[in-house]
PDB file of N, CA and C in Angstrom:
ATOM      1  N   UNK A   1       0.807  -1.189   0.000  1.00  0.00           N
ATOM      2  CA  UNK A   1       0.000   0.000   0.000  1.00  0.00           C
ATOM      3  C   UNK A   1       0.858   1.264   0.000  1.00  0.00           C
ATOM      4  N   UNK A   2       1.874   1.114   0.464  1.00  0.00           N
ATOM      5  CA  UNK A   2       2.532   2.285   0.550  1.00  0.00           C
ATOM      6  C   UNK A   2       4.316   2.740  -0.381  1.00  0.00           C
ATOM      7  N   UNK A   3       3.667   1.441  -1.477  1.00  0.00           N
ATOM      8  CA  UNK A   3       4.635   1.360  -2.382  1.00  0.00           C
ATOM      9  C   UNK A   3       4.830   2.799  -3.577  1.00  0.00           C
ATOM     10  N   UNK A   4       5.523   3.185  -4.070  1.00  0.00           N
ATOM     11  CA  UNK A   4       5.544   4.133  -4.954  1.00  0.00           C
ATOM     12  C   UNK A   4       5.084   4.251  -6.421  1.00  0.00           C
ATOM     13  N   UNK A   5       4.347   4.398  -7.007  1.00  0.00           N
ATOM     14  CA  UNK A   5       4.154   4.085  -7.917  1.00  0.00           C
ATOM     15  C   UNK A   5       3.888   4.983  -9.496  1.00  0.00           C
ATOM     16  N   UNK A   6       4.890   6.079  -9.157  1.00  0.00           N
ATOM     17  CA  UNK A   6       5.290   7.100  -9.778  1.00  0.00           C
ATOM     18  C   UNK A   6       6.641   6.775 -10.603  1.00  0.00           C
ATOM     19  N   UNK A   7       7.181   7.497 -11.555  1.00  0.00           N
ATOM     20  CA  UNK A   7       8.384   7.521 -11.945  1.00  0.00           C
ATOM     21  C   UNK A   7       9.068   8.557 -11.682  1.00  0.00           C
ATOM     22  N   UNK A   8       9.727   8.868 -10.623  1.00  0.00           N
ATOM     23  CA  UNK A   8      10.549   9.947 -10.596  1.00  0.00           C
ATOM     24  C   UNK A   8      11.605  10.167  -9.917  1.00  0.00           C
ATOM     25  N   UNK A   9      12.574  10.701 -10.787  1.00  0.00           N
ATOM     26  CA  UNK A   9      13.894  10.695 -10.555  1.00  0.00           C
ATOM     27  C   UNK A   9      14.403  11.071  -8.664  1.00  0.00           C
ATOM     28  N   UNK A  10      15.487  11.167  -8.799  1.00  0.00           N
ATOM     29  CA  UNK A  10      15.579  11.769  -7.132  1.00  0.00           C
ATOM     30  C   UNK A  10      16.189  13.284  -7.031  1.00  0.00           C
ATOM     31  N   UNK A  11      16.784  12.959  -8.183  1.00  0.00           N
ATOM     32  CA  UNK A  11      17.129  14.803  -8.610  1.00  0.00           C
ATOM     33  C   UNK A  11      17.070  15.045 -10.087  1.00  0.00           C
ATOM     34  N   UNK A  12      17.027  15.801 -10.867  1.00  0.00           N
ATOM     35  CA  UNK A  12      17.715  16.621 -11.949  1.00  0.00           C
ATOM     36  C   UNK A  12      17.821  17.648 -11.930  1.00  0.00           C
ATOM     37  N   UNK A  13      19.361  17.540 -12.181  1.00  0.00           N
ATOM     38  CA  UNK A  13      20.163  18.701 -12.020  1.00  0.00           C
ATOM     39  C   UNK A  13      20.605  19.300 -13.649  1.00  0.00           C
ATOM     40  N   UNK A  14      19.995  20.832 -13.977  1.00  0.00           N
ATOM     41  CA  UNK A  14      20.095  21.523 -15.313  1.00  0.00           C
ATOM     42  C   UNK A  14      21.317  22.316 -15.178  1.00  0.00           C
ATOM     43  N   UNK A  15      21.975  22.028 -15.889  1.00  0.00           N
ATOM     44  CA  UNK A  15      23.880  22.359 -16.038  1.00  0.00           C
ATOM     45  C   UNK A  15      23.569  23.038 -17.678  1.00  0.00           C
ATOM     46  N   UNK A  16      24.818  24.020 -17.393  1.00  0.00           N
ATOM     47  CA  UNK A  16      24.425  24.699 -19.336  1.00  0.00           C
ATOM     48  C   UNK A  16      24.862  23.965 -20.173  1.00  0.00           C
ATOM     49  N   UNK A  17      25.781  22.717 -19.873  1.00  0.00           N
ATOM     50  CA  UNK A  17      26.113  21.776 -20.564  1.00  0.00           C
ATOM     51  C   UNK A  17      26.383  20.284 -20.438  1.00  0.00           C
ATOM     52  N   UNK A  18      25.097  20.237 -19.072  1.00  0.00           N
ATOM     53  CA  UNK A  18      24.658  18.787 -19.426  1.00  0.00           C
ATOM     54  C   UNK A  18      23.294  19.408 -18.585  1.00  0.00           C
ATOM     55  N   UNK A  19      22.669  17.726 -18.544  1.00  0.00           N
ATOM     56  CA  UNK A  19      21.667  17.687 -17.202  1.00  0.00           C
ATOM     57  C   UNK A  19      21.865  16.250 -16.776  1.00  0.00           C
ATOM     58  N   UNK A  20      21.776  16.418 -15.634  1.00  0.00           N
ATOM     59  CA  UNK A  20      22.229  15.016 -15.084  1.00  0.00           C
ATOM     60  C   UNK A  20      20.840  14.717 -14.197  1.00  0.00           C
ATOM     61  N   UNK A  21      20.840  13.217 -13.987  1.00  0.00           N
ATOM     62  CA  UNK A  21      19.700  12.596 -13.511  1.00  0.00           C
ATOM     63  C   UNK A  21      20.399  11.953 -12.516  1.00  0.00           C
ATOM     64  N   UNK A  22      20.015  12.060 -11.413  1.00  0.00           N
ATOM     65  CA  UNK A  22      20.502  11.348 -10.357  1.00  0.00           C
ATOM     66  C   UNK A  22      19.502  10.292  -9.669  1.00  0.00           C
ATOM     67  N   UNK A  23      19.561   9.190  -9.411  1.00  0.00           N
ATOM     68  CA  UNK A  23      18.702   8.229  -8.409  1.00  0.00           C
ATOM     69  C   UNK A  23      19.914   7.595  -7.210  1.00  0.00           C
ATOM     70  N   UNK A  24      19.790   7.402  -5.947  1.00  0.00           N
ATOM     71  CA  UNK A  24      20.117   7.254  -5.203  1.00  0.00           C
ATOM     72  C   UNK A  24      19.589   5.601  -3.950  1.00  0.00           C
ATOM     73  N   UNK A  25      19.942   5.204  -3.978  1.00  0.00           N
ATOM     74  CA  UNK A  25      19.825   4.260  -2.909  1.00  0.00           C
ATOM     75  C   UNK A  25      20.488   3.884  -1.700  1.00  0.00           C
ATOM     76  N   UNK A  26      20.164   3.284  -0.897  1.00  0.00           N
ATOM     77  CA  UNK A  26      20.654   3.389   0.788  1.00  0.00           C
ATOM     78  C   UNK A  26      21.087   1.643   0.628  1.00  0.00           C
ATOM     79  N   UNK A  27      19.962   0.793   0.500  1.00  0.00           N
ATOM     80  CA  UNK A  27      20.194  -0.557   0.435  1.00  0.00           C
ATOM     81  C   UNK A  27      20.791  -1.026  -0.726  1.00  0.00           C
ATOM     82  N   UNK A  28      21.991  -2.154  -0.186  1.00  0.00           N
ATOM     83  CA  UNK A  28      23.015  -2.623  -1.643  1.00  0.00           C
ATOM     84  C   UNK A  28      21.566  -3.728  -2.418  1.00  0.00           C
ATOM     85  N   UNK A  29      20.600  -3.904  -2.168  1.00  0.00           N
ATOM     86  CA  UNK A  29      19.728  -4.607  -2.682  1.00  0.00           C
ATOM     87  C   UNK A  29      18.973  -3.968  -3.813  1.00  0.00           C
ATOM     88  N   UNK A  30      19.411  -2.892  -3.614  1.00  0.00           N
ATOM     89  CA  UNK A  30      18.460  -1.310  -4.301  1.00  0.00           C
ATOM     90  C   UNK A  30      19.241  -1.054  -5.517  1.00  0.00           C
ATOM     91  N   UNK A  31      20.925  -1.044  -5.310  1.00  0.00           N
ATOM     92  CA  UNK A  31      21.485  -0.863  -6.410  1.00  0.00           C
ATOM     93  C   UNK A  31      20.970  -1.189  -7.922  1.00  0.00           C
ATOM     94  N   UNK A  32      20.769  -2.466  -8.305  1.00  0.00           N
ATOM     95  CA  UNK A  32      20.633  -3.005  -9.256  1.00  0.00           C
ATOM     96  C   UNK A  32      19.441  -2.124 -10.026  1.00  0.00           C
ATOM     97  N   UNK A  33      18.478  -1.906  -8.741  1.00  0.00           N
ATOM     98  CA  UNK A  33      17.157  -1.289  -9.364  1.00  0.00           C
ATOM     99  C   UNK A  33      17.106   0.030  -9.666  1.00  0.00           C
ATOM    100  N   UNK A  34      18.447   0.785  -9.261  1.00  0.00           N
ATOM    101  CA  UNK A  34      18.750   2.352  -9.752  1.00  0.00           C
ATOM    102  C   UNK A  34      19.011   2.130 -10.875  1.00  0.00           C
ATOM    103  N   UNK A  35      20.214   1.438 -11.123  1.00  0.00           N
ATOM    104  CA  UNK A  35      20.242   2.127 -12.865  1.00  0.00           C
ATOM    105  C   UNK A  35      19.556   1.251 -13.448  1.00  0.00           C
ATOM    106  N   UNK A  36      18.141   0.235 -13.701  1.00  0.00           N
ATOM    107  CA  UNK A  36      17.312   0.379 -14.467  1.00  0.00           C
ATOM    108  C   UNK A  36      16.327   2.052 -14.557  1.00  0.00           C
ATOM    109  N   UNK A  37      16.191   2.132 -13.438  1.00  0.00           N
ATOM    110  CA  UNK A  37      15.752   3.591 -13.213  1.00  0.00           C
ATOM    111  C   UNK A  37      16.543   4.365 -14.365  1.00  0.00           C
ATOM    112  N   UNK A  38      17.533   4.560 -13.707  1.00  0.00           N
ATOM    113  CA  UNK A  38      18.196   5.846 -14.252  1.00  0.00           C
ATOM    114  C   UNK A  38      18.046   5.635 -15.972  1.00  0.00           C
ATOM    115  N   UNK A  39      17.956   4.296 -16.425  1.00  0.00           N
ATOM    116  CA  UNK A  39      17.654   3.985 -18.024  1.00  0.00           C
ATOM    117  C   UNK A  39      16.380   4.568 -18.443  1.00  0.00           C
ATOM    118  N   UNK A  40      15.424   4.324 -17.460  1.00  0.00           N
ATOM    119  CA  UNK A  40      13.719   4.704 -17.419  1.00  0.00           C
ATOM    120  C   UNK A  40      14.350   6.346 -17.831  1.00  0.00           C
ATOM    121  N   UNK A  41      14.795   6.868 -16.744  1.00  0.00           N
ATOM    122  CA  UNK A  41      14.888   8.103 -16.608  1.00  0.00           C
ATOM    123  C   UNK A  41      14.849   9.047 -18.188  1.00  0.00           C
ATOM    124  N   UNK A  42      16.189   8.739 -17.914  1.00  0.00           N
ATOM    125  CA  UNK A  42      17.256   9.035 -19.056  1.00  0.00           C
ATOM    126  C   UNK A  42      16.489   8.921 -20.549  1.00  0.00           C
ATOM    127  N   UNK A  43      15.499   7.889 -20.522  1.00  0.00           N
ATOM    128  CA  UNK A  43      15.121   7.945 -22.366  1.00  0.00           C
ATOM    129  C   UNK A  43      13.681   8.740 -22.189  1.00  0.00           C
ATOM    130  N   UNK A  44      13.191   8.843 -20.998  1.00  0.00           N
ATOM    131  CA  UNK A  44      11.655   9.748 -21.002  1.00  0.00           C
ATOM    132  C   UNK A  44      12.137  11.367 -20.903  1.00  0.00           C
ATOM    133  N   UNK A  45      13.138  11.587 -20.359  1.00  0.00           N
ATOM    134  CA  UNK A  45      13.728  12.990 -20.170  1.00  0.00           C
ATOM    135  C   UNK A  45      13.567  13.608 -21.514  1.00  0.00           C
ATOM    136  N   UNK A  46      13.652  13.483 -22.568  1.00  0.00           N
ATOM    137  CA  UNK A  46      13.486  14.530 -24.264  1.00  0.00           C
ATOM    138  C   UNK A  46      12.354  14.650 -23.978  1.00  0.00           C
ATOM    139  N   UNK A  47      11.424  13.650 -23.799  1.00  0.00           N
ATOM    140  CA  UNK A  47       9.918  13.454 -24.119  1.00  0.00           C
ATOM    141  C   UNK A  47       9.096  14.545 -23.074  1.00  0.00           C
ATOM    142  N   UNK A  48       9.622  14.924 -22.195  1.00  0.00           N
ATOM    143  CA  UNK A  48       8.842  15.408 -21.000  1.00  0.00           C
ATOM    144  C   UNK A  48       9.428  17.045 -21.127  1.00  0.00           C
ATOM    145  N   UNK A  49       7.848  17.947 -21.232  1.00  0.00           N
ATOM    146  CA  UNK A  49       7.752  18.795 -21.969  1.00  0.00           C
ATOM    147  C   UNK A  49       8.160  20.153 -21.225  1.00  0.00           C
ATOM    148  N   UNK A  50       7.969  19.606 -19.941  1.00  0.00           N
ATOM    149  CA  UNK A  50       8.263  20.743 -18.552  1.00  0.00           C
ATOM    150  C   UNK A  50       9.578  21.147 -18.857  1.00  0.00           C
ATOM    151  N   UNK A  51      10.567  20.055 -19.611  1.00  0.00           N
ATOM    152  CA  UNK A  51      11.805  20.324 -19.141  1.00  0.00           C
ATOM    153  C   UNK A  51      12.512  20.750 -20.498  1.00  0.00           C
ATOM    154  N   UNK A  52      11.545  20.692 -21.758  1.00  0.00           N
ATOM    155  CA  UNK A  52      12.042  21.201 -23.174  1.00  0.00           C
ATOM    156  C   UNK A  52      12.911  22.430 -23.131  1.00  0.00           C
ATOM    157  N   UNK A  53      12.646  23.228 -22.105  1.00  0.00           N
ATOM    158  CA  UNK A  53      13.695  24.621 -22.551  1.00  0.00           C
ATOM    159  C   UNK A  53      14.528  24.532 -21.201  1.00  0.00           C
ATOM    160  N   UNK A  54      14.837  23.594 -20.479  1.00  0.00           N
ATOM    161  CA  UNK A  54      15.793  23.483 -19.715  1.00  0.00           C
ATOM    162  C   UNK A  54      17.286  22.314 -20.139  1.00  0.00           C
ATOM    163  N   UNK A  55      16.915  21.711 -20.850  1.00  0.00           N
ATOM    164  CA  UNK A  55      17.785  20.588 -21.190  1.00  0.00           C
ATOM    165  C   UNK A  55      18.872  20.775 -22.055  1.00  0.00           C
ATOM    166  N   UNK A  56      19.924  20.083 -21.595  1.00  0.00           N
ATOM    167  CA  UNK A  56      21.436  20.471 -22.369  1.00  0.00           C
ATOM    168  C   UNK A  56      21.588  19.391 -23.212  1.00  0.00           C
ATOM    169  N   UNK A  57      22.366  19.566 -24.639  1.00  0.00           N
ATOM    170  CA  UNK A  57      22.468  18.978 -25.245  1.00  0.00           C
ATOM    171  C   UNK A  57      23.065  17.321 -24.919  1.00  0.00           C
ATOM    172  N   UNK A  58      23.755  17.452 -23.818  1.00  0.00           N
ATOM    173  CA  UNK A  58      24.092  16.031 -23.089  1.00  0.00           C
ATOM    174  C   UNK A  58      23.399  15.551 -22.049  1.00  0.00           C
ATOM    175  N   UNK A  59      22.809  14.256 -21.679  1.00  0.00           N
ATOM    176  CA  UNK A  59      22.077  14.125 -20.193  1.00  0.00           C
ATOM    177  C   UNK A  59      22.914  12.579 -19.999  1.00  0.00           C
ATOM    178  N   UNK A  60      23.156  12.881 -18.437  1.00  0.00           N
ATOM    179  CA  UNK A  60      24.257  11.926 -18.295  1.00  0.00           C
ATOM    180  C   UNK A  60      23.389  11.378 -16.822  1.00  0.00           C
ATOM    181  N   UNK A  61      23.520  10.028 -16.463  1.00  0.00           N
ATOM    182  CA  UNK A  61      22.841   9.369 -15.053  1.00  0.00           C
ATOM    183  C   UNK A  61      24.370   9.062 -13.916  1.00  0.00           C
ATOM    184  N   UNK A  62      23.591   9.439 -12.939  1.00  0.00           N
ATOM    185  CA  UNK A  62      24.414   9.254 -11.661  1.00  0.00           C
ATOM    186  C   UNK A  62      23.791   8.592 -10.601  1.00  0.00           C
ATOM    187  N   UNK A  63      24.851   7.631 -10.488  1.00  0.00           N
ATOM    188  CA  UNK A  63      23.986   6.827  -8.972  1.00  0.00           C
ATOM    189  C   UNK A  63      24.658   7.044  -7.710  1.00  0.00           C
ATOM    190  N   UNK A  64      23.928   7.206  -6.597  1.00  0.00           N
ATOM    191  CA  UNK A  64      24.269   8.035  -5.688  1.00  0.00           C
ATOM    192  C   UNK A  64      24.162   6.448  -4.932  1.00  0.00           C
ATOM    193  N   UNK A  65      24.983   6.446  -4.078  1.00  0.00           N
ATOM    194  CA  UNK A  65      24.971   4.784  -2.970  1.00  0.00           C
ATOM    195  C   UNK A  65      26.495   5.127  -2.011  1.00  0.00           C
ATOM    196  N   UNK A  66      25.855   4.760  -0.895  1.00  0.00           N
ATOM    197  CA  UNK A  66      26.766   4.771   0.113  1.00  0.00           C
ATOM    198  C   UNK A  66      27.446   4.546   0.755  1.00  0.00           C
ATOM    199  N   UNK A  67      28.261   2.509  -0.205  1.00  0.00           N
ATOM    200  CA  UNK A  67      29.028   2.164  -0.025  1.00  0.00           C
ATOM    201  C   UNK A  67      29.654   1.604  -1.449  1.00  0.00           C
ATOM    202  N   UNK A  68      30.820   1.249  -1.472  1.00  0.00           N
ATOM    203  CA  UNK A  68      30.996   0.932  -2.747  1.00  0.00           C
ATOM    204  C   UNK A  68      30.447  -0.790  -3.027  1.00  0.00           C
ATOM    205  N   UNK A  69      30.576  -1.083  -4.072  1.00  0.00           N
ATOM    206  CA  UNK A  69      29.959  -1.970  -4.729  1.00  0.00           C
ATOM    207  C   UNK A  69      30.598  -2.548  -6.446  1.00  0.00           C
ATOM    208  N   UNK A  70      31.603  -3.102  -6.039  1.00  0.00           N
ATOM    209  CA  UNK A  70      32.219  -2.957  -6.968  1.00  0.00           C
ATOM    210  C   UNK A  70      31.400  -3.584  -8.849  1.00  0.00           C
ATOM    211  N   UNK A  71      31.088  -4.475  -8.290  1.00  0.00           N
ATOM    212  CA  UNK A  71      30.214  -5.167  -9.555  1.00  0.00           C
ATOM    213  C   UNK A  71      28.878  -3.936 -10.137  1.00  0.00           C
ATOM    214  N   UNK A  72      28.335  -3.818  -9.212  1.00  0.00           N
ATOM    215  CA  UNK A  72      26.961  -2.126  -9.521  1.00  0.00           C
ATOM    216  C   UNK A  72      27.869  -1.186 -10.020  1.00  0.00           C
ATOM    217  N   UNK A  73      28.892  -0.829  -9.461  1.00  0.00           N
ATOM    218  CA  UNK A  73      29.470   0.427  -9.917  1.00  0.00           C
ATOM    219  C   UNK A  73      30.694   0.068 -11.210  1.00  0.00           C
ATOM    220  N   UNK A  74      30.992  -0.785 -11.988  1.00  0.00           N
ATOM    221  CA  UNK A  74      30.786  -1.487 -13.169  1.00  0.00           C
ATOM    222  C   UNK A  74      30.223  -1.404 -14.160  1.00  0.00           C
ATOM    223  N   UNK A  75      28.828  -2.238 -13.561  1.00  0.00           N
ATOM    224  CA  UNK A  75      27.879  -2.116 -14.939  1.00  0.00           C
ATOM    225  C   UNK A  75      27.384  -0.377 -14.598  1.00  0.00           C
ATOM    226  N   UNK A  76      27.273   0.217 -14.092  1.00  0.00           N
ATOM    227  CA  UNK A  76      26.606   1.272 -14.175  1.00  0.00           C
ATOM    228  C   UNK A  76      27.674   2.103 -14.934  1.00  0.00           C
ATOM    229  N   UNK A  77      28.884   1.974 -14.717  1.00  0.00           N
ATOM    230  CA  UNK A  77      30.090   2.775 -15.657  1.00  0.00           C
ATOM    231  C   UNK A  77      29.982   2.105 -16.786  1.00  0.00           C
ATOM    232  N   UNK A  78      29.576   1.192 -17.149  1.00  0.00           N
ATOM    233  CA  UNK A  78      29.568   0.734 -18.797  1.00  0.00           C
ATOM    234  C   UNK A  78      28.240   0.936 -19.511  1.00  0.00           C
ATOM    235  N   UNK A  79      26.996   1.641 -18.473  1.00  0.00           N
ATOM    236  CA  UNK A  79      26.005   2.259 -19.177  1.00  0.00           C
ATOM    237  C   UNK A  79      26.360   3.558 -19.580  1.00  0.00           C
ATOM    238  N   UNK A  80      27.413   3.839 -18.997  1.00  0.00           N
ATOM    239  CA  UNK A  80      27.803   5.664 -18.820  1.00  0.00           C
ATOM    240  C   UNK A  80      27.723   6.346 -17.403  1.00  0.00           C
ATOM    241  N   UNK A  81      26.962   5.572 -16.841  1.00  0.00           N
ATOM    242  CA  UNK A  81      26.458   6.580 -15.553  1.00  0.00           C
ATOM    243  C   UNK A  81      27.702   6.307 -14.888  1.00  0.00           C
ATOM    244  N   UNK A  82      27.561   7.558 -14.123  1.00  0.00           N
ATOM    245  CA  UNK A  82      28.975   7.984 -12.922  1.00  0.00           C
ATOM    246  C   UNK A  82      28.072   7.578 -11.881  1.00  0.00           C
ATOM    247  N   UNK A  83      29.141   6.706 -11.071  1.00  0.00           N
ATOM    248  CA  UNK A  83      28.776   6.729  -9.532  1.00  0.00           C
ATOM    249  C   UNK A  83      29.622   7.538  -8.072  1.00  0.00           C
ATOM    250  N   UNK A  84      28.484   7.651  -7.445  1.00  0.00           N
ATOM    251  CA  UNK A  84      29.008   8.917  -6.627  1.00  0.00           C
ATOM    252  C   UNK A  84      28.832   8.343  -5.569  1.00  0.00           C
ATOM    253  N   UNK A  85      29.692   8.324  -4.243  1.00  0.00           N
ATOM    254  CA  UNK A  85      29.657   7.568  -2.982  1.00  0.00           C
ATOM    255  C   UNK A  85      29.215   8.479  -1.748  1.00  0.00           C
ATOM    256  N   UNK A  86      28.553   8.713  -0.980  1.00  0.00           N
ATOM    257  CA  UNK A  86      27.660   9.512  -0.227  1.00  0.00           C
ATOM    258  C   UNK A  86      26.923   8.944   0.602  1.00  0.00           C
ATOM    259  N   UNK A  87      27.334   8.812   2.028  1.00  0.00           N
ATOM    260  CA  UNK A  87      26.974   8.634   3.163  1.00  0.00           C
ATOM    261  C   UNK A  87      26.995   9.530   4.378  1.00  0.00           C
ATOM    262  N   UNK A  88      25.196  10.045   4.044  1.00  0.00           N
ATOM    263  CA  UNK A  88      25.110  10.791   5.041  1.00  0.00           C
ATOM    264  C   UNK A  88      25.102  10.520   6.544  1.00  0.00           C
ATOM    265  N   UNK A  89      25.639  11.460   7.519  1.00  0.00           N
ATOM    266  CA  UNK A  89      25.744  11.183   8.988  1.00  0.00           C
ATOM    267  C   UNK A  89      24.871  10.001   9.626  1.00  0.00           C
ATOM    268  N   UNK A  90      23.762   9.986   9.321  1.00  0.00           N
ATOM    269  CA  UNK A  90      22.562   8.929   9.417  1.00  0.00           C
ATOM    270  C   UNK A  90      22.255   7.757   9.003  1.00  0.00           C
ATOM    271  N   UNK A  91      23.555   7.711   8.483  1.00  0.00           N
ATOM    272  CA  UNK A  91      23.743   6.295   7.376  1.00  0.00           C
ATOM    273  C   UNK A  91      23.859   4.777   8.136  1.00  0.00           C
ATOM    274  N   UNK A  92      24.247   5.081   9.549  1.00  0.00           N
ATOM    275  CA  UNK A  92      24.796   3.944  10.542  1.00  0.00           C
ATOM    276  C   UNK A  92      24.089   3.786  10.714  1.00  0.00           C
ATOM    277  N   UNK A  93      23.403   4.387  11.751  1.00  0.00           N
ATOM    278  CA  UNK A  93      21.725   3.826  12.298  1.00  0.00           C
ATOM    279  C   UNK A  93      20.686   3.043  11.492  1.00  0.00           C
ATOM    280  N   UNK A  94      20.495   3.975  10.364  1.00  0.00           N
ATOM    281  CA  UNK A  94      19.469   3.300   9.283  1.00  0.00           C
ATOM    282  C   UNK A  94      20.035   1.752   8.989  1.00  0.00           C
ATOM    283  N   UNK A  95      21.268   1.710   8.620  1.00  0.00           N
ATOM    284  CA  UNK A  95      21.827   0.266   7.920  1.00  0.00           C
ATOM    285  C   UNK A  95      21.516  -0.643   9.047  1.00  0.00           C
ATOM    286  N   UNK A  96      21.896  -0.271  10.277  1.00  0.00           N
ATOM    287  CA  UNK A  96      21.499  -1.048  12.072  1.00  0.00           C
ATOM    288  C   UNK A  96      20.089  -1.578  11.834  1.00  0.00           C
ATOM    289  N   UNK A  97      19.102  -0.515  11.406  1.00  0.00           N
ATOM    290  CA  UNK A  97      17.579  -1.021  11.680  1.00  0.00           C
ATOM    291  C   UNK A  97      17.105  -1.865  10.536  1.00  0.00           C
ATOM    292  N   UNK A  98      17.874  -2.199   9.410  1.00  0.00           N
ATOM    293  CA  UNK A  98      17.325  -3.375   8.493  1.00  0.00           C
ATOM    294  C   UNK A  98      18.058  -4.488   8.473  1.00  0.00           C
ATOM    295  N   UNK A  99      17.640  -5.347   7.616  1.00  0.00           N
ATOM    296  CA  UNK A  99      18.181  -6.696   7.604  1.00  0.00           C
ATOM    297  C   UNK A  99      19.907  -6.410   7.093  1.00  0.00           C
ATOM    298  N   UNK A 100      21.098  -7.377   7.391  1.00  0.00           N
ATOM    299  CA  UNK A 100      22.190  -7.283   7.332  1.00  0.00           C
ATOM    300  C   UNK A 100      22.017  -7.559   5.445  1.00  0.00           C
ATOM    301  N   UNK A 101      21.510  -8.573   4.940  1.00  0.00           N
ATOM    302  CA  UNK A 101      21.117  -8.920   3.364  1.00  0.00           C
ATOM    303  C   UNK A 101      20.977  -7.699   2.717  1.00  0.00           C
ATOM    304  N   UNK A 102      20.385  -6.782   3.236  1.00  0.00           N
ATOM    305  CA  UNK A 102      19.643  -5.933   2.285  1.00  0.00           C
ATOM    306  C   UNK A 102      20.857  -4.853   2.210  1.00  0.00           C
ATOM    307  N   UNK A 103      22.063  -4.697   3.239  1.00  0.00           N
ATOM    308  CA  UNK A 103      23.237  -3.946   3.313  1.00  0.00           C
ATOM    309  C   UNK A 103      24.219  -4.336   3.107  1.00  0.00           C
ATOM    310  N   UNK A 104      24.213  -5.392   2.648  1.00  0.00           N
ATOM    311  CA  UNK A 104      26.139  -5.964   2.235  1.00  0.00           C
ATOM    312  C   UNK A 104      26.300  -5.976   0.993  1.00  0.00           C
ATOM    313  N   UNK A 105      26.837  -5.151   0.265  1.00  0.00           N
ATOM    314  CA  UNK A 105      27.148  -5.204  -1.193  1.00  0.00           C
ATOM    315  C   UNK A 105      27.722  -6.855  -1.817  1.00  0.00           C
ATOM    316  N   UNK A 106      27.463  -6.554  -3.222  1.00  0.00           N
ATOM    317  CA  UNK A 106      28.860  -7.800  -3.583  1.00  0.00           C
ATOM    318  C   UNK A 106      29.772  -7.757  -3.176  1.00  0.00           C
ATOM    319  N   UNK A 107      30.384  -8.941  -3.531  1.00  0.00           N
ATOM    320  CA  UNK A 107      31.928  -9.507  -3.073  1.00  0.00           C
ATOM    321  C   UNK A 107      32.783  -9.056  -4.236  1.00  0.00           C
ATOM    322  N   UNK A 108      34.000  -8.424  -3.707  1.00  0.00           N
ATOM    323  CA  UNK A 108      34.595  -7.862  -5.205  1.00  0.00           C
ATOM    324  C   UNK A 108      34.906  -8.440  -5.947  1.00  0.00           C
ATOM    325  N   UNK A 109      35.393 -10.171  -5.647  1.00  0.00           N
ATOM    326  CA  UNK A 109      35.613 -10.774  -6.516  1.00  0.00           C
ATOM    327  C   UNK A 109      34.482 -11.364  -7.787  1.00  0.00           C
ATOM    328  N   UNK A 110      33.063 -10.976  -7.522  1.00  0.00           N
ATOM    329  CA  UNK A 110      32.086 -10.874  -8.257  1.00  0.00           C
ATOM    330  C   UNK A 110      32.205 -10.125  -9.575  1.00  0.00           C
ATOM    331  N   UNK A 111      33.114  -8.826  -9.363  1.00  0.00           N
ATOM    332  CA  UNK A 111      33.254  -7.465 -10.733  1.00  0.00           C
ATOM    333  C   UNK A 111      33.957  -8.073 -11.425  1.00  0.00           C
ATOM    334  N   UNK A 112      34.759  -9.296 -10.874  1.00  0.00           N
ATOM    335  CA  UNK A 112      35.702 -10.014 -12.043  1.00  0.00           C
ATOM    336  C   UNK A 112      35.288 -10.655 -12.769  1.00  0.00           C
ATOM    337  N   UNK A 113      33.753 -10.737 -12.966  1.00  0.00           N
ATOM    338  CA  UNK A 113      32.875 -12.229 -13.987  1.00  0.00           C
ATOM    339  C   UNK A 113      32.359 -11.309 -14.862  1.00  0.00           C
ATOM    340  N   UNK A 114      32.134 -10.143 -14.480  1.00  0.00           N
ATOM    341  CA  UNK A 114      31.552  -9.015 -15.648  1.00  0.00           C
ATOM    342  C   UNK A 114      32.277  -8.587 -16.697  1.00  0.00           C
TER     343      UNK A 114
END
């Protein structure tokens, strides 16, 4: 019931020479499901009319996650998207109150099969 069921980004940011789309996740379980996002994002962005006289000739995706991940942050560099590492002060507690699964990234030796 209290699932989301909108499409929308977590930021875009209008640069005079790009615009970047950012989606962000807390859980390493979440990763995978940002940059399908950020793909969603990224090909509806021309189409969406609000943003016709804001948009730079380049639009580039960024995933925002707060630990590294070496295999996610991989494929997301071979879609193009930059990943950005960002853990806010609040980051301990939150990771404390969910399951340990839903916070342990891959194993690095995983980025080596990609």
């Amino acid at each position: 019931m209290l699932r989301v069921y909108m499409r929308w980004a977590d930021a875009i940011v209008f640069l005079p020479k790009e615009t970047v789309v950012i989606e962000g996740k807390l859980r390493a379980s979440e990763y995978l499901k940002a940059i399908g996002e950020l793909e969603l994002y990224l090909s509806l962005l021309p189409h969406t009319a609000e943003y016709a006289n804001l948009l730079a000739d380049r639009a580039v995706g960024e995933l925002l996650i707060p630990r590294p991940d070496p295999s996610v942050e991989l494929l997301a560099r071979r879609k193009g998207f930059r990943v950005v590492l960002w853990a806010p002060p609040w980051l301990s507690a939150y990771l404390d109150a969910i399951p340990p699964r839903s916070v342990r990234p891959t194993r690095p030796e995983e980025a080596a099969l990609l």
